[in-house]
C-alpha atoms as a PDB file:
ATOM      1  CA  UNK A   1      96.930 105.035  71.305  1.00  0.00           C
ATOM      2  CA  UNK A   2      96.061 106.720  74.483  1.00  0.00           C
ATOM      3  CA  UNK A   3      95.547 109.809  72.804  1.00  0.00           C
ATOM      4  CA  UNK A   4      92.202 107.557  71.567  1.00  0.00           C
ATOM      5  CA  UNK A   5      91.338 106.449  74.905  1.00  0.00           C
ATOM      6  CA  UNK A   6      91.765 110.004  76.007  1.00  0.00           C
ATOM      7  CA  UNK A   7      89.268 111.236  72.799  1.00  0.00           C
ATOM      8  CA  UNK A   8      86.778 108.247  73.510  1.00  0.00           C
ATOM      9  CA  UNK A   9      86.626 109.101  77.482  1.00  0.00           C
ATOM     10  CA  UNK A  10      86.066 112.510  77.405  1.00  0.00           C
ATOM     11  CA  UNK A  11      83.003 111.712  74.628  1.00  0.00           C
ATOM     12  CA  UNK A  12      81.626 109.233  77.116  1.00  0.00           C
ATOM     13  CA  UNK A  13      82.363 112.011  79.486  1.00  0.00           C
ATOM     14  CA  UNK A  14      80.484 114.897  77.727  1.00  0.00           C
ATOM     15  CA  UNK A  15      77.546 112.228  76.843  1.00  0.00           C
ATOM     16  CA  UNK A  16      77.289 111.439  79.988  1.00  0.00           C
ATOM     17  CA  UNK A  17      77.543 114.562  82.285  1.00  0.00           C
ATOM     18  CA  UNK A  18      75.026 116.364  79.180  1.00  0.00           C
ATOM     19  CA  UNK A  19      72.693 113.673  80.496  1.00  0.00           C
ATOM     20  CA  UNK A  20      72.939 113.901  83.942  1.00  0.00           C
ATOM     21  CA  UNK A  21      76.321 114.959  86.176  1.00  0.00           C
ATOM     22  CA  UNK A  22      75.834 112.793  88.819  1.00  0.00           C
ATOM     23  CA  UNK A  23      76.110 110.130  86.772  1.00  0.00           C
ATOM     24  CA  UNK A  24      79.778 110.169  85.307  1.00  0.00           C
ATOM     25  CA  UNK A  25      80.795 110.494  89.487  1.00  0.00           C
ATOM     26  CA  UNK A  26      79.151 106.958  89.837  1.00  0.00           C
ATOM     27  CA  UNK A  27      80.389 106.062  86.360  1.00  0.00           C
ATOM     28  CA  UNK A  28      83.906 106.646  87.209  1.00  0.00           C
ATOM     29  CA  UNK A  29      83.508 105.164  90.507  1.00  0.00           C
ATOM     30  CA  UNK A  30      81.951 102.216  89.070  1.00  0.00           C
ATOM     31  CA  UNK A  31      84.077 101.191  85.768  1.00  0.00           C
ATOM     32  CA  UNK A  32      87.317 101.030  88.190  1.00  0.00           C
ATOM     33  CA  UNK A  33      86.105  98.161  90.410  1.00  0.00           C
ATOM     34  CA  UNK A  34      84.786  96.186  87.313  1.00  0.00           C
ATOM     35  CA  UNK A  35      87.946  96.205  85.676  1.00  0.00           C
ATOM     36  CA  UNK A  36      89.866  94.884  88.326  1.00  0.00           C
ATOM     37  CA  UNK A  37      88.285  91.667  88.476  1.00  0.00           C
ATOM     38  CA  UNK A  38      88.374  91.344  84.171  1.00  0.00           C
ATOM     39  CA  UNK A  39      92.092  91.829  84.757  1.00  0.00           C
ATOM     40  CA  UNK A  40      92.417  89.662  87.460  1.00  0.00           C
ATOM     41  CA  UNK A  41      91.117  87.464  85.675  1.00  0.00           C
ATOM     42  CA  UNK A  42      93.101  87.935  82.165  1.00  0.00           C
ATOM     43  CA  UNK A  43      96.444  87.351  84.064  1.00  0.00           C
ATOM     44  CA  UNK A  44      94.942  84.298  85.423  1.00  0.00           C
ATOM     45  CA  UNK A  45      94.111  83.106  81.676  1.00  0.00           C
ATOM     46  CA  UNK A  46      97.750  84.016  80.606  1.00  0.00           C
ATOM     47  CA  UNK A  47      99.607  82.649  83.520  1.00  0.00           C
ATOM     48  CA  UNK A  48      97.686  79.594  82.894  1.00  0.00           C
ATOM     49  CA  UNK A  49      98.527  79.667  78.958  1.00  0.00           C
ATOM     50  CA  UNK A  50     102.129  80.138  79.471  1.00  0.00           C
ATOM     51  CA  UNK A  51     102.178  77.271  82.102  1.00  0.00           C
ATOM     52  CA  UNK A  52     100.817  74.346  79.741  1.00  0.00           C
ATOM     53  CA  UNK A  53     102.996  76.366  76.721  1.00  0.00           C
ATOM     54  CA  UNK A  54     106.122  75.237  79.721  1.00  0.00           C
ATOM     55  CA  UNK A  55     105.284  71.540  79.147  1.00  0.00           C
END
């Protein structure tokens, strides 16, 4: 399984930096701070799942 993340990064990579280089710096700088609200967010959902599973 990572070996696919690995494969499908590097050919967003290559698309990207192809299209313009500057772009995959903001890219990479970007994707990181939208993920860590999703994930906030997912352990939120979960903690809240397992909570009313507790009842």
């Amino acid at each position: 399984m990572p070996n696919f993340a690995r494969d499908y990064k590097n050919k967003w990579k290559d698309m990207i930096t192809t299209y313009s280089p500057k772009a995959w710096s903001f890219v990479s700088f970007i994707l990181p701070l939208m993920a860590i609200p999703l994930a906030v967010e997912g352990v939120k959902y979960v903690a809240k799942k397992v909570k009313e599973r507790k009842k």
